[in-house]
Protein backbone atom coordinates (compact mmCIF):
# COMPACT_ATOMS: atom_id res chain seq x y z
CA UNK A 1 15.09 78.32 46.40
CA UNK A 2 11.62 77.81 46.50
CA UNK A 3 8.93 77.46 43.35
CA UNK A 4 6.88 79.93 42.62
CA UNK A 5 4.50 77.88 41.69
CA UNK A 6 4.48 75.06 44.25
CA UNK A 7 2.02 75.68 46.83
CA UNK A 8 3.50 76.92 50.24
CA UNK A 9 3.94 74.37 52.87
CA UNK A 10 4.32 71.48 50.34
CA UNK A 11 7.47 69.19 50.52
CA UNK A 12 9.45 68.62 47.80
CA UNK A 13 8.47 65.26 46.73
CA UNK A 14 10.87 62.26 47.83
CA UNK A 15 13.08 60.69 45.42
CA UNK A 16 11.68 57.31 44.22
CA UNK A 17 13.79 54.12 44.99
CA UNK A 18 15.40 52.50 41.59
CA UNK A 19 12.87 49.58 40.46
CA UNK A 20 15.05 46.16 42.07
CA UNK A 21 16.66 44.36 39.30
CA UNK A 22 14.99 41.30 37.32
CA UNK A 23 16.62 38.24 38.51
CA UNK A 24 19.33 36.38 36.04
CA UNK A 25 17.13 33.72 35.30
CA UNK A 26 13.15 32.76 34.95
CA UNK A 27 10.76 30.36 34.97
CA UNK A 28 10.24 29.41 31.18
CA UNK A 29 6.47 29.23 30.61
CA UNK A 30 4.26 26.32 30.97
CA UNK A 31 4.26 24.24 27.88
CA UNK A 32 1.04 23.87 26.16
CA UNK A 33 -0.48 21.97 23.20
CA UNK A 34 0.46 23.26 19.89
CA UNK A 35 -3.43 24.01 17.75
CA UNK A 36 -4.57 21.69 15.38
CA UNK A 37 -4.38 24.21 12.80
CA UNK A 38 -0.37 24.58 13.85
CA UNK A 39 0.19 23.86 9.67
CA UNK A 40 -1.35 27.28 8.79
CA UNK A 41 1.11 29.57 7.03
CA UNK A 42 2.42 31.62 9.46
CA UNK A 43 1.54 35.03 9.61
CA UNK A 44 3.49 37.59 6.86
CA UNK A 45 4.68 34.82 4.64
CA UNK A 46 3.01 34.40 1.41
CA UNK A 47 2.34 30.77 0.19
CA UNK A 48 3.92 29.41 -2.36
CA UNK A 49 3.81 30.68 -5.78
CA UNK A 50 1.62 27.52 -8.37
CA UNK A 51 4.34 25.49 -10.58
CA UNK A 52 5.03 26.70 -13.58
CA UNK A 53 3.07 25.21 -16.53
CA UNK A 54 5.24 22.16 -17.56
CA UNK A 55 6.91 21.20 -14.59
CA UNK A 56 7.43 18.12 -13.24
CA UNK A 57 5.12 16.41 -11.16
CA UNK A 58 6.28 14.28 -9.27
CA UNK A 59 5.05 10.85 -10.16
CA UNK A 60 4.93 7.42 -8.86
CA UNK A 61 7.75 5.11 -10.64
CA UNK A 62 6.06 2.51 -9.73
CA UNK A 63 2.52 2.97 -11.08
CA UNK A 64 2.62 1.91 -14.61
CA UNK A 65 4.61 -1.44 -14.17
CA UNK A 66 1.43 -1.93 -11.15
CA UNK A 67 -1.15 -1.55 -13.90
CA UNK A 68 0.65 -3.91 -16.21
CA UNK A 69 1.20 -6.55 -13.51
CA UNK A 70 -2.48 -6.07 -12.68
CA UNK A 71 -3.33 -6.67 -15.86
CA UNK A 72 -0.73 -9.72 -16.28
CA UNK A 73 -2.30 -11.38 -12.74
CA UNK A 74 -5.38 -12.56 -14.79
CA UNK A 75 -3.61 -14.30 -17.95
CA UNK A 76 -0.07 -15.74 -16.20
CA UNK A 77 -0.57 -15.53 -12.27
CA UNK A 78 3.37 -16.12 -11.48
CA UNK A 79 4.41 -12.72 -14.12
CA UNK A 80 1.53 -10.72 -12.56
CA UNK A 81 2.81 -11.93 -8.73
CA UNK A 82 6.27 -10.76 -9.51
CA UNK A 83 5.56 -7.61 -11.63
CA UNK A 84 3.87 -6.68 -8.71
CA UNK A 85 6.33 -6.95 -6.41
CA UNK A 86 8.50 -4.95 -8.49
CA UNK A 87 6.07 -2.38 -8.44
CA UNK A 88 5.18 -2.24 -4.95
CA UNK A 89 8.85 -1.56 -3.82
CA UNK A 90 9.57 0.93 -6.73
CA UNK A 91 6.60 3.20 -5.07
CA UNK A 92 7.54 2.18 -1.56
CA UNK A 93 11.21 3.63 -2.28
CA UNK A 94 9.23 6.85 -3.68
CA UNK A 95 7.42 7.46 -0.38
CA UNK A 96 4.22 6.51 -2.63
CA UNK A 97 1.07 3.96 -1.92
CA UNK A 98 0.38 1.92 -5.61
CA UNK A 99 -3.12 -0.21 -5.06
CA UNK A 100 -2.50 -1.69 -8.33
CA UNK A 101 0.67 -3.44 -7.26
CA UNK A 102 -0.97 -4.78 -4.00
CA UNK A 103 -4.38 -6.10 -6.16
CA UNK A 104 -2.03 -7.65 -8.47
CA UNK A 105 -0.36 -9.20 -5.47
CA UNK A 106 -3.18 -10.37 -3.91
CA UNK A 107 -4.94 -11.80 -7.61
CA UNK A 108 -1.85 -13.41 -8.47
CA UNK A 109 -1.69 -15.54 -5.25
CA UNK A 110 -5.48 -16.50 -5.01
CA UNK A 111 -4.72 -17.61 -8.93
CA UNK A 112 -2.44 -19.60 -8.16
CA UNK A 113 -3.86 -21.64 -5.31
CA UNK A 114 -6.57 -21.79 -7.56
CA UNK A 115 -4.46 -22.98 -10.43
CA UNK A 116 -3.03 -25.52 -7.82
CA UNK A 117 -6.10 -26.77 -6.90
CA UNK A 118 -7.51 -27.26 -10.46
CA UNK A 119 -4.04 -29.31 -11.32
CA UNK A 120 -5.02 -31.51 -8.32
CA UNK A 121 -8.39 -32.16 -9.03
CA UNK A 122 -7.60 -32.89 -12.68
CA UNK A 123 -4.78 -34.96 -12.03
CA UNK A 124 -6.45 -37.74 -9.57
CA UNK A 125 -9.46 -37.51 -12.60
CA UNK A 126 -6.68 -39.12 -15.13
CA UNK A 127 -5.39 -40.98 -12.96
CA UNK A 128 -8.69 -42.65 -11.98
CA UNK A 129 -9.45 -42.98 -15.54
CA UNK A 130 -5.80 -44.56 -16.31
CA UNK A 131 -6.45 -47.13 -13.64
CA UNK A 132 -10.39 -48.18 -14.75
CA UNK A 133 -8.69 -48.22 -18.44
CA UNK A 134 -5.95 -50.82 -17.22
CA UNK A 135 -8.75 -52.42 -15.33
CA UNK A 136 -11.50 -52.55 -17.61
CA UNK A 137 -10.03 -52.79 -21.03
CA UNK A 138 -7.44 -55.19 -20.29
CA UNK A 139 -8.70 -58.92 -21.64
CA UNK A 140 -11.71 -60.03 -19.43
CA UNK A 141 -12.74 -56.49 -18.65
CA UNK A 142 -16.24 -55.03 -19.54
CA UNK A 143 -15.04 -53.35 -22.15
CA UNK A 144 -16.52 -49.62 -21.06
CA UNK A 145 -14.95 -46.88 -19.33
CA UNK A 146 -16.53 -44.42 -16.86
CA UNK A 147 -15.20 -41.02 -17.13
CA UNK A 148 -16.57 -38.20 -15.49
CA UNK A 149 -20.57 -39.31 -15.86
CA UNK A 150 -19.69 -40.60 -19.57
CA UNK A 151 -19.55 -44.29 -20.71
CA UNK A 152 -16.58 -44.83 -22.77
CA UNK A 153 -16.17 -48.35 -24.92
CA UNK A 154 -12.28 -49.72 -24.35
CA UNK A 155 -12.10 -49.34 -28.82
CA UNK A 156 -12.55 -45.88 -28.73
CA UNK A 157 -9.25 -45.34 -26.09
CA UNK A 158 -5.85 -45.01 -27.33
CA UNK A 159 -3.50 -46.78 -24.65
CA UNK A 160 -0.83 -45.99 -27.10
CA UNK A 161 0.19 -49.90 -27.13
CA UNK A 162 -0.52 -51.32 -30.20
């Protein structure tokens, strides 16, 4: 049977071959870098909804007790150092930084070399001034004491032998 309306003399068109099947397995694509925006909210998801009024926050456990032991540092060096420690692993344990716990720290141990220092330093001065008071107020001494710049007679010392 022919078709009316195909023109005379035309073939029949051919019968197109089946497309050749897609092969089990392909190349994955080429891995690129991820944008540095990749921590945008992803499209179709809505952010997060704001806390309700009164809930917790979370808070640093450690933050308070690094105030105090800044505080502390200045008066009693050896409280302050280990308040501070205290404080510095409570927030470390949170996942939290606490600069007050570090300064306190830091104060507490230049304090106490300075403390150290000061102890030395006044501790050779008495001792200096224990030897010239042996020495110089002891029978056929002069009689006067140098202490520091100042000219002490021997009667105004208390050994503490009387």
């Amino acid at each position: 049977m022919t078709d009316p309306h195909a023109p005379q003399g035309a073939e029949p068109p051919a019968e197109t071959p089946p497309p050749a099947p897609e092969p089990a397995y392909t190349q994955p694509p080429a891995y690129t870098q991820p944008p540095a925006y990749a921590a945008a909210p992803q499209p179709g998801y809505a952010p997060a909804p704001p806390a309700p009024y009164g809930a917790p926050v979370p808070t640093n456990p450690g933050k308070t007790l690094g105030i105090v032991a800044f505080i502390v540092s200045f008066f009693i060096a050896l409280v302050g150092l280990i308040l501070g420690i205290i404080a510095l692993v409570q927030s470390r344990k949170a996942g939290q930084k606490n600069g007050f716990a570090v300064a306190a720290i830091i104060l507490s141990i230049v304090f106490m070399v300075i403390g150290i220092i000061v102890t030395i330093v006044v501790a050779t001065q008495f001792a200096s001034l224990g030897s010239q008071v042996v020495q110089n107020c002891s029978p056929g001494g002069s009689g006067i004491v140098e202490f520091w710049g100042q000219q002490i007679p021997c009667d105004q010392i208390d050994t503490g032998s009387n």
